[in-house]
PDB file of N, CA and C in Angstrom:
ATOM      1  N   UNK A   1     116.481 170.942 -12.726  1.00  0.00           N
ATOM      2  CA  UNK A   1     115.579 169.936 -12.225  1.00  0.00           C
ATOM      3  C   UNK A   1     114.925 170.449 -10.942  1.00  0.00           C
ATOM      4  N   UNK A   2     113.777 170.475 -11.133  1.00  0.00           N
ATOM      5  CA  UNK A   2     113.072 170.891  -9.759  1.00  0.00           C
ATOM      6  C   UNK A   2     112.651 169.859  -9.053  1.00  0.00           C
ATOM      7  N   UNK A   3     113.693 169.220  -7.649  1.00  0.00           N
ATOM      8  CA  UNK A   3     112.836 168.614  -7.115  1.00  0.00           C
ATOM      9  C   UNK A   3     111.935 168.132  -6.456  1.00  0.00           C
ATOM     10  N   UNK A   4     110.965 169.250  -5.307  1.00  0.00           N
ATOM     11  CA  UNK A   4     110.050 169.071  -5.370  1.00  0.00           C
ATOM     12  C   UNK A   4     109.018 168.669  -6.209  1.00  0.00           C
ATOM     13  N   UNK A   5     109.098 169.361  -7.540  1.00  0.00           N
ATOM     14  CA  UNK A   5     107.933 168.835  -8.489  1.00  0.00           C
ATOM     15  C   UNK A   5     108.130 167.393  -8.830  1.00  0.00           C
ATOM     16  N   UNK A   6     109.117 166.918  -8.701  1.00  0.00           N
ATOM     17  CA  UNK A   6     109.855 165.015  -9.059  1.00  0.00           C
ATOM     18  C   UNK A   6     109.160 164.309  -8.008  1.00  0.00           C
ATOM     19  N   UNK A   7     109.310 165.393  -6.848  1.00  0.00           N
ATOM     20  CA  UNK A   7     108.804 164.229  -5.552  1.00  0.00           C
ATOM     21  C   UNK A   7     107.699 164.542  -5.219  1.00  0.00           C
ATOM     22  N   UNK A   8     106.915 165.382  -5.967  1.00  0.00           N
ATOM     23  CA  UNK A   8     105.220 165.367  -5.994  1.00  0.00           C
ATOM     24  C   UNK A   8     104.986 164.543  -7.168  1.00  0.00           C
ATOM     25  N   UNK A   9     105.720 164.226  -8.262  1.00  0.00           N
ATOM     26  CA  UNK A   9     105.313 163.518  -9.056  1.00  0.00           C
ATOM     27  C   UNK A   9     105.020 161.838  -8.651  1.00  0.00           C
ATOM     28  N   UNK A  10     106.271 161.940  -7.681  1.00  0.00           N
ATOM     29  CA  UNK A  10     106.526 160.450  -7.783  1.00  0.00           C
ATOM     30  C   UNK A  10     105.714 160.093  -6.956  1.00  0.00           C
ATOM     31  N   UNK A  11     105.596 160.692  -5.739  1.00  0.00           N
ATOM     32  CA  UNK A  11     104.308 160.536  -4.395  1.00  0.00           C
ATOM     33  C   UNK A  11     102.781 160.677  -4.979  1.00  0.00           C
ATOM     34  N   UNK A  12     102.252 160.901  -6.399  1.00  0.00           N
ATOM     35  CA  UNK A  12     101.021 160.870  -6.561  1.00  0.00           C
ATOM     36  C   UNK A  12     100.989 159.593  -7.132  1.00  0.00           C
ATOM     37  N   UNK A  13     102.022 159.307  -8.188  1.00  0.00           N
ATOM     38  CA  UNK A  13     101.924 158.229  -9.064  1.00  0.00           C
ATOM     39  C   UNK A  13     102.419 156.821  -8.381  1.00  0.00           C
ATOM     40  N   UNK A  14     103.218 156.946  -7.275  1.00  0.00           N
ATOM     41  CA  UNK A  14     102.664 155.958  -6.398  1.00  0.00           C
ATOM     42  C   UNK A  14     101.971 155.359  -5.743  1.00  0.00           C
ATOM     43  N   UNK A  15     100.684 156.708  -4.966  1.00  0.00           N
ATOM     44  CA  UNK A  15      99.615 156.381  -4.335  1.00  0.00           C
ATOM     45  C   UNK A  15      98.802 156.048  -5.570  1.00  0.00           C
ATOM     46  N   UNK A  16      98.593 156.474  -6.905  1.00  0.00           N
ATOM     47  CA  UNK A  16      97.634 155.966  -7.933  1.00  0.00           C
ATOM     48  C   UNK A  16      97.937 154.214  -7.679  1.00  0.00           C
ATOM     49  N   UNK A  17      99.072 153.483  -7.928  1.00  0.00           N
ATOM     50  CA  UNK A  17      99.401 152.671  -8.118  1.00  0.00           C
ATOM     51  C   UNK A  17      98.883 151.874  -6.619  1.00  0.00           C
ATOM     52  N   UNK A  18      98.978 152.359  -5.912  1.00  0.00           N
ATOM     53  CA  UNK A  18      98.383 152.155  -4.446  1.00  0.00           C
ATOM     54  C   UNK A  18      99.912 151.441  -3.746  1.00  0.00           C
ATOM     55  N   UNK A  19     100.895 151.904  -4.160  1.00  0.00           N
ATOM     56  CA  UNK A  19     101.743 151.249  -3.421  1.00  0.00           C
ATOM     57  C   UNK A  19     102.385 152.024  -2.188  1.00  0.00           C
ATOM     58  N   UNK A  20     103.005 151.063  -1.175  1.00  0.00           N
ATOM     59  CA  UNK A  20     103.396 152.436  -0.094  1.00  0.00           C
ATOM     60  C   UNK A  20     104.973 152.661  -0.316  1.00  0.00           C
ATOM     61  N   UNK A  21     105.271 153.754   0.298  1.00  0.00           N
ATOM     62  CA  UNK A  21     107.084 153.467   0.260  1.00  0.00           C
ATOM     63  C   UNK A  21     107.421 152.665   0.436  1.00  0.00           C
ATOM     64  N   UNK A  22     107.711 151.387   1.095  1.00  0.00           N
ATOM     65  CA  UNK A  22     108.124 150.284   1.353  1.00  0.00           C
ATOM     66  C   UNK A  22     108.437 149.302   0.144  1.00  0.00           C
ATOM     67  N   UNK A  23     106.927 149.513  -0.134  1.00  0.00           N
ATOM     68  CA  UNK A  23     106.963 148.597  -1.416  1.00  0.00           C
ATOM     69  C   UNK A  23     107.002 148.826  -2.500  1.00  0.00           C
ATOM     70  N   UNK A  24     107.165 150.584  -3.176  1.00  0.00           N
ATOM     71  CA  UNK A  24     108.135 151.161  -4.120  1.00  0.00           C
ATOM     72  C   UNK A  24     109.130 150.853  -4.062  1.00  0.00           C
ATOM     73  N   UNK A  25     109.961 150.455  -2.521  1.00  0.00           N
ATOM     74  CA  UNK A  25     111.082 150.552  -2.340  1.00  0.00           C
ATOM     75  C   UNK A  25     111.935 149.746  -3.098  1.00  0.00           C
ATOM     76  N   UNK A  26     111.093 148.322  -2.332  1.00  0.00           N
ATOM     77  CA  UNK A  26     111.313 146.986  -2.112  1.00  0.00           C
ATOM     78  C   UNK A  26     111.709 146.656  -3.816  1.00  0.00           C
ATOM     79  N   UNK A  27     110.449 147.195  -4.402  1.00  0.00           N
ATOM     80  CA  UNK A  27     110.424 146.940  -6.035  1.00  0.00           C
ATOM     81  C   UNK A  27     111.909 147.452  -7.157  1.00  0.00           C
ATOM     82  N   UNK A  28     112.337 148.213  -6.301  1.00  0.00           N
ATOM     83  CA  UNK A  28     113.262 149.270  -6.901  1.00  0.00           C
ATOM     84  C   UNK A  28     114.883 148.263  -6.335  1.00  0.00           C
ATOM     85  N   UNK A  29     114.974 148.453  -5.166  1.00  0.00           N
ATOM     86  CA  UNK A  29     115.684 147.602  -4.488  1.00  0.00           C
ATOM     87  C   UNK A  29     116.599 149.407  -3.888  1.00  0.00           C
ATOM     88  N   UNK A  30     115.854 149.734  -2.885  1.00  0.00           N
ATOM     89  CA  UNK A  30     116.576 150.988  -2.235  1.00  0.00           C
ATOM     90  C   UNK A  30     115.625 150.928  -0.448  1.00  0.00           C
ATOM     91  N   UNK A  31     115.845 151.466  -0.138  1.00  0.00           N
ATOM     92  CA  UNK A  31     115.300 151.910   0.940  1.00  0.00           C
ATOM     93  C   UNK A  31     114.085 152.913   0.937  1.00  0.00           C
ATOM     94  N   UNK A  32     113.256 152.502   1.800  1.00  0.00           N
ATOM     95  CA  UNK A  32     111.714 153.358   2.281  1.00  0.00           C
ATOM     96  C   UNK A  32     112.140 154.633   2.672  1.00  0.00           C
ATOM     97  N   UNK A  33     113.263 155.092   3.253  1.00  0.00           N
ATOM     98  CA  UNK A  33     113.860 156.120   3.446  1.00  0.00           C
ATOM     99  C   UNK A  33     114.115 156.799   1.950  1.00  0.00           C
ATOM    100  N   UNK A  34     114.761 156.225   1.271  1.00  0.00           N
ATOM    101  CA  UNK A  34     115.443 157.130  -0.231  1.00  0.00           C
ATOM    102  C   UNK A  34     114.101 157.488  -0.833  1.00  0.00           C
ATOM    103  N   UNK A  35     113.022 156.812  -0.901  1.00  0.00           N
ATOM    104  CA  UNK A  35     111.783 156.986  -1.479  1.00  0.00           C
ATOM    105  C   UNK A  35     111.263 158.127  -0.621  1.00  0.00           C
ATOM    106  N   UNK A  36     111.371 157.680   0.694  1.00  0.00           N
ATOM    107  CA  UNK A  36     110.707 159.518   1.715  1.00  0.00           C
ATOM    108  C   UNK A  36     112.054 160.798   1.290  1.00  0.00           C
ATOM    109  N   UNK A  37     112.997 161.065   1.015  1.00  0.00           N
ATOM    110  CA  UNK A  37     113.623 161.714   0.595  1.00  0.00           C
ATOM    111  C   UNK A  37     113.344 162.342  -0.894  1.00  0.00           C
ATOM    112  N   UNK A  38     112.583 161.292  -1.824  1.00  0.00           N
ATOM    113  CA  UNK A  38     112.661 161.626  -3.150  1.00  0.00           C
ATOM    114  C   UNK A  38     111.229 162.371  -3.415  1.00  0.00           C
ATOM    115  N   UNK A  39     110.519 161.763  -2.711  1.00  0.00           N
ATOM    116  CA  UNK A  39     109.060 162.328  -2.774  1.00  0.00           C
ATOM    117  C   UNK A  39     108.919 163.888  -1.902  1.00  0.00           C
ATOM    118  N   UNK A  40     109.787 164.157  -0.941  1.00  0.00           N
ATOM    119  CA  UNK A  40     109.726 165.714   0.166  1.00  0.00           C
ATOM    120  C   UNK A  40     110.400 166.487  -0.948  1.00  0.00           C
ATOM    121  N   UNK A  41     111.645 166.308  -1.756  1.00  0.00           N
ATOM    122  CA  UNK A  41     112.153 167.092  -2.582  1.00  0.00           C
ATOM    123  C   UNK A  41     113.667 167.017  -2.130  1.00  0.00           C
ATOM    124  N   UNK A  42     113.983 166.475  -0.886  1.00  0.00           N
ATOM    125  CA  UNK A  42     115.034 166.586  -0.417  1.00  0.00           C
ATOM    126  C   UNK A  42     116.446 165.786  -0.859  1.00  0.00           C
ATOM    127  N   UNK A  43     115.948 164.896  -1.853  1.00  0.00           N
ATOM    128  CA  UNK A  43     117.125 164.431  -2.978  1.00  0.00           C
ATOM    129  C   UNK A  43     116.547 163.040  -3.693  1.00  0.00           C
ATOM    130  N   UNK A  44     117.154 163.229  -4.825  1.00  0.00           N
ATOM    131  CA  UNK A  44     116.673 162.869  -5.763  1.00  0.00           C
ATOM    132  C   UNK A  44     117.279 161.357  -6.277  1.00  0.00           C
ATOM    133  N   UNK A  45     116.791 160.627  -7.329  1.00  0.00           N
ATOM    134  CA  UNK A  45     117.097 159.135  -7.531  1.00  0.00           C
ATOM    135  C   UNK A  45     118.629 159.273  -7.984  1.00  0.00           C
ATOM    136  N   UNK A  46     119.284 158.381  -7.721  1.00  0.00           N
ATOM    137  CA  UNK A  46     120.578 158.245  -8.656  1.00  0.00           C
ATOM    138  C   UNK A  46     120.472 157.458 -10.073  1.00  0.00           C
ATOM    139  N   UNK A  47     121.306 157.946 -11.066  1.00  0.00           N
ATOM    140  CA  UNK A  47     121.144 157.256 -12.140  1.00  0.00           C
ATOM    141  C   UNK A  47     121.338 155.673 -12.026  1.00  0.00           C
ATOM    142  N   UNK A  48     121.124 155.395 -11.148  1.00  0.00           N
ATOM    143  CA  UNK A  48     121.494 153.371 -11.069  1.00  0.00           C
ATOM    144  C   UNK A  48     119.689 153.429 -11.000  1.00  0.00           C
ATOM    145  N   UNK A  49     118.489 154.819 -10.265  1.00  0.00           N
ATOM    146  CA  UNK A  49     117.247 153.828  -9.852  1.00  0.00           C
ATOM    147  C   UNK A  49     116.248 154.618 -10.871  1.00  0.00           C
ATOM    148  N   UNK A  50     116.897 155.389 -11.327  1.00  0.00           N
ATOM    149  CA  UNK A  50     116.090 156.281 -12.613  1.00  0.00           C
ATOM    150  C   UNK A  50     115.052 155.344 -13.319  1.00  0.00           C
ATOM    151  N   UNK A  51     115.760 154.499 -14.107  1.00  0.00           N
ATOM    152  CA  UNK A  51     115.019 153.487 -14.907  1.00  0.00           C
ATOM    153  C   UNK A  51     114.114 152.834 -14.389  1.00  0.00           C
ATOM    154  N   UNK A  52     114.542 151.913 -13.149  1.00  0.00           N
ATOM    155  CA  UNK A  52     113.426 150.430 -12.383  1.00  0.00           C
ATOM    156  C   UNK A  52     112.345 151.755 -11.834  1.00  0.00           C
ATOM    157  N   UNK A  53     112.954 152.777 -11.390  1.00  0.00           N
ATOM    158  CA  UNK A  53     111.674 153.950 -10.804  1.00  0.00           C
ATOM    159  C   UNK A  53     110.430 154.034 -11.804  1.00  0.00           C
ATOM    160  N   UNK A  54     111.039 154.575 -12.767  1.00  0.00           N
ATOM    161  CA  UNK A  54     110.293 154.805 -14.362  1.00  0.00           C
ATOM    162  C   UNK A  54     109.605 153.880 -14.456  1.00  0.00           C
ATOM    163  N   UNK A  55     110.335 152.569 -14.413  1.00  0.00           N
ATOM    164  CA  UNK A  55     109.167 151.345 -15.025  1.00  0.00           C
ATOM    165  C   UNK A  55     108.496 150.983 -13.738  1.00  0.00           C
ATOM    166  N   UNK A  56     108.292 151.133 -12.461  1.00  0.00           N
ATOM    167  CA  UNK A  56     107.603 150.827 -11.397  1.00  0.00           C
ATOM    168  C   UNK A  56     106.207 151.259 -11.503  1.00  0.00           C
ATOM    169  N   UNK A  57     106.877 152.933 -11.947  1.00  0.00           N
ATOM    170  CA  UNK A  57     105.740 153.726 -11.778  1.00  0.00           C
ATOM    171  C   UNK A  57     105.159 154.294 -13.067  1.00  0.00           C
ATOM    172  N   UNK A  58     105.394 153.370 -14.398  1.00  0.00           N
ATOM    173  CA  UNK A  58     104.947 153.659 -15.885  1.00  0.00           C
ATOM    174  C   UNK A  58     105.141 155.116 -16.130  1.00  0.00           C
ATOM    175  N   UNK A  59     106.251 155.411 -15.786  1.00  0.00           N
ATOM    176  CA  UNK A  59     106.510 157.061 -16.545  1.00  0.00           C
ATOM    177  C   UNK A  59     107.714 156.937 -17.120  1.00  0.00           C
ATOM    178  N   UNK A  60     108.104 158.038 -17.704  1.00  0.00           N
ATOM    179  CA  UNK A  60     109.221 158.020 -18.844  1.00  0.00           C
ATOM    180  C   UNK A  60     110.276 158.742 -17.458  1.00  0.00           C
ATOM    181  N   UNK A  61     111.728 158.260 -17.833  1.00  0.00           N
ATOM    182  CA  UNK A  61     112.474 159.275 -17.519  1.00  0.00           C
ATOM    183  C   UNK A  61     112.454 160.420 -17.636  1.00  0.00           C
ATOM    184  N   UNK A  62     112.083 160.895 -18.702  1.00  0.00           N
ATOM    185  CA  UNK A  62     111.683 162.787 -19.046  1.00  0.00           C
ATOM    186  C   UNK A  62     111.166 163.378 -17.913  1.00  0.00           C
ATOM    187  N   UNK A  63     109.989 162.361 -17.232  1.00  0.00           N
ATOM    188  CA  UNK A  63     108.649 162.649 -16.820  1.00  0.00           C
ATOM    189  C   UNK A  63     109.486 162.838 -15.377  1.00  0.00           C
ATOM    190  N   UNK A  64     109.827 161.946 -15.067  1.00  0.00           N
ATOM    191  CA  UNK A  64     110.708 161.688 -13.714  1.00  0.00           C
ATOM    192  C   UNK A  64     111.167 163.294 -13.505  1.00  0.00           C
ATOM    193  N   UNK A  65     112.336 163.684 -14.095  1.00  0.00           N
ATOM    194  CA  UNK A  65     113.186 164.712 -14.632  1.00  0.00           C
ATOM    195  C   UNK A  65     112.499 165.470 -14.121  1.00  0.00           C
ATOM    196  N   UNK A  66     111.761 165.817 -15.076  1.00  0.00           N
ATOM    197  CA  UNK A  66     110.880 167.196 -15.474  1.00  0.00           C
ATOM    198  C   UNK A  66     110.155 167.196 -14.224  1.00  0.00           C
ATOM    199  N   UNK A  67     109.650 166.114 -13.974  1.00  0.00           N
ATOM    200  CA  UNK A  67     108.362 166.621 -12.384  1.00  0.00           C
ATOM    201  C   UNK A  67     106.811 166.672 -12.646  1.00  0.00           C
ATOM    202  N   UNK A  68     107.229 166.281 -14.038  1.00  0.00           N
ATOM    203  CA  UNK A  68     105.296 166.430 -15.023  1.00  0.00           C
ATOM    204  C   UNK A  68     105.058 165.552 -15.740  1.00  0.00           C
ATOM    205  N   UNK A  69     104.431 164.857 -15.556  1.00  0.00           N
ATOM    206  CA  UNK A  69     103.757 163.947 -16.732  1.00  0.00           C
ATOM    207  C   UNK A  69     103.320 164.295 -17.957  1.00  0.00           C
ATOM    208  N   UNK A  70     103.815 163.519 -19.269  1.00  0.00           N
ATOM    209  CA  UNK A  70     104.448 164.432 -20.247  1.00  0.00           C
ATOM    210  C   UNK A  70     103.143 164.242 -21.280  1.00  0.00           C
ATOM    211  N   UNK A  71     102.460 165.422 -22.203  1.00  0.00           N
ATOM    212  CA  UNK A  71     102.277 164.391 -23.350  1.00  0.00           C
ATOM    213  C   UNK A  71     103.075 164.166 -24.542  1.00  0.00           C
ATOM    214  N   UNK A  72     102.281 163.169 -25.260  1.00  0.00           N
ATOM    215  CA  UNK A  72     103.034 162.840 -26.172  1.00  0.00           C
ATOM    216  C   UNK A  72     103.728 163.022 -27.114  1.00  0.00           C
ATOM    217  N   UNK A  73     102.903 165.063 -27.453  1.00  0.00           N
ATOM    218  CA  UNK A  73     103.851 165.556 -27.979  1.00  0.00           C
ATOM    219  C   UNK A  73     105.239 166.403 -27.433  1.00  0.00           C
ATOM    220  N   UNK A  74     105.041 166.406 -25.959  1.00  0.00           N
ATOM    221  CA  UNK A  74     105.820 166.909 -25.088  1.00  0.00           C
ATOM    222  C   UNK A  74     107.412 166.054 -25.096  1.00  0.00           C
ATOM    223  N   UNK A  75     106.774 164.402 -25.655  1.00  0.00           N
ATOM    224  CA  UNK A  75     107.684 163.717 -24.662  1.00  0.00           C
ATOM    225  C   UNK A  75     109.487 163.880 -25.551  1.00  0.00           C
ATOM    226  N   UNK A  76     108.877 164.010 -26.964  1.00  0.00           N
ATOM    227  CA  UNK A  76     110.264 163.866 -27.876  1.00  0.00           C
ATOM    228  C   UNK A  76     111.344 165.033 -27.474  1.00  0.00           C
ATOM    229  N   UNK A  77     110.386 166.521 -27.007  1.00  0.00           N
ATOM    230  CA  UNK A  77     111.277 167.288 -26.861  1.00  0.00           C
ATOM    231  C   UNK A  77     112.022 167.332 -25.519  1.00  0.00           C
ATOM    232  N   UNK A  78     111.353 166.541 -24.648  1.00  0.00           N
ATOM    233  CA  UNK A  78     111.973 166.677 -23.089  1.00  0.00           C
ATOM    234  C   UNK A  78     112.884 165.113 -22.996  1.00  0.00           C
ATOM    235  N   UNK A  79     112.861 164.653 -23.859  1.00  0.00           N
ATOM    236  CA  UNK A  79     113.372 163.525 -24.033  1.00  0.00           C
ATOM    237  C   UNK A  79     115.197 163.489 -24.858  1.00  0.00           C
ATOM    238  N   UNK A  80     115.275 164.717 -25.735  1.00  0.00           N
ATOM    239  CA  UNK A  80     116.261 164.771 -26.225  1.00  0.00           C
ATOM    240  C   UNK A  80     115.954 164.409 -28.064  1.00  0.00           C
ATOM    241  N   UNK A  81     114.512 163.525 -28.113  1.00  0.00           N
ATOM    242  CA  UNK A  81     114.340 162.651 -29.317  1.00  0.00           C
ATOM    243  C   UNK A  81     114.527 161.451 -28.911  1.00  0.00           C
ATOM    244  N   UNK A  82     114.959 161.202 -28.042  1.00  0.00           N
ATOM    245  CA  UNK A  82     115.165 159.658 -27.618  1.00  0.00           C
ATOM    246  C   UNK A  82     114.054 159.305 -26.227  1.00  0.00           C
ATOM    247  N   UNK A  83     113.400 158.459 -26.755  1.00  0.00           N
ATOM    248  CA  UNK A  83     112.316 158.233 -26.064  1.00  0.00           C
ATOM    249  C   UNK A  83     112.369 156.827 -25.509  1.00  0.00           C
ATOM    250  N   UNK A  84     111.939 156.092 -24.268  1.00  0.00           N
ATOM    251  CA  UNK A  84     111.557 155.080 -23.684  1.00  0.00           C
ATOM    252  C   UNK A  84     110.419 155.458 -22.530  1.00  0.00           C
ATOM    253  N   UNK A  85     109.411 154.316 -22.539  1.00  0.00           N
ATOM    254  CA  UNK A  85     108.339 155.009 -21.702  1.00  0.00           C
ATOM    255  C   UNK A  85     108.627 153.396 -20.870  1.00  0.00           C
ATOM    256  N   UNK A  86     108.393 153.517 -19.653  1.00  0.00           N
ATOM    257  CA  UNK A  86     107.562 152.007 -19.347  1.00  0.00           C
ATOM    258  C   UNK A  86     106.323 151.768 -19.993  1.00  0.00           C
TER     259      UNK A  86
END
């Protein structure tokens, strides 16, 4: 898992969404801090915020993971075959 590329992912697809850390945060239920940590590269979501992250920010877990926004034929194989998108 590379995470810089997770926390460039997550820091673009938040500002698309126009939300700030705070209120990624707030949505997630973590701290504005864990969100500035996840977006620098300097550590990453725990499996308790994987999911509400995913659906905050309409990406798949894969996508999270991986650090790339997936397509669709991308998503089955980075997925395992088991797929959920928000």
């Amino acid at each position: 898992m590379d995470t810089k590329a997770a926390g460039a992912l997550i820091a673009r697809r938040r500002k698309q969404l126009a939300l700030s850390q705070a209120e990624l945060a707030e949505r997630i239920h973590v701290t504005d801090k864990a969100v500035s940590r996840w977006e620098t590269g300097r550590g990453m979501p725990g499996l308790d915020s994987l999911e509400p992250l995913s659906e905050a920010l309409g990406l798949s877990v894969s996508e999270l993971l991986s650090g790339k926004e997936l397509t669709v034929e991308e998503l089955p194989k980075a997925a395992g075959g088991r797929l959920w998108r928000a």
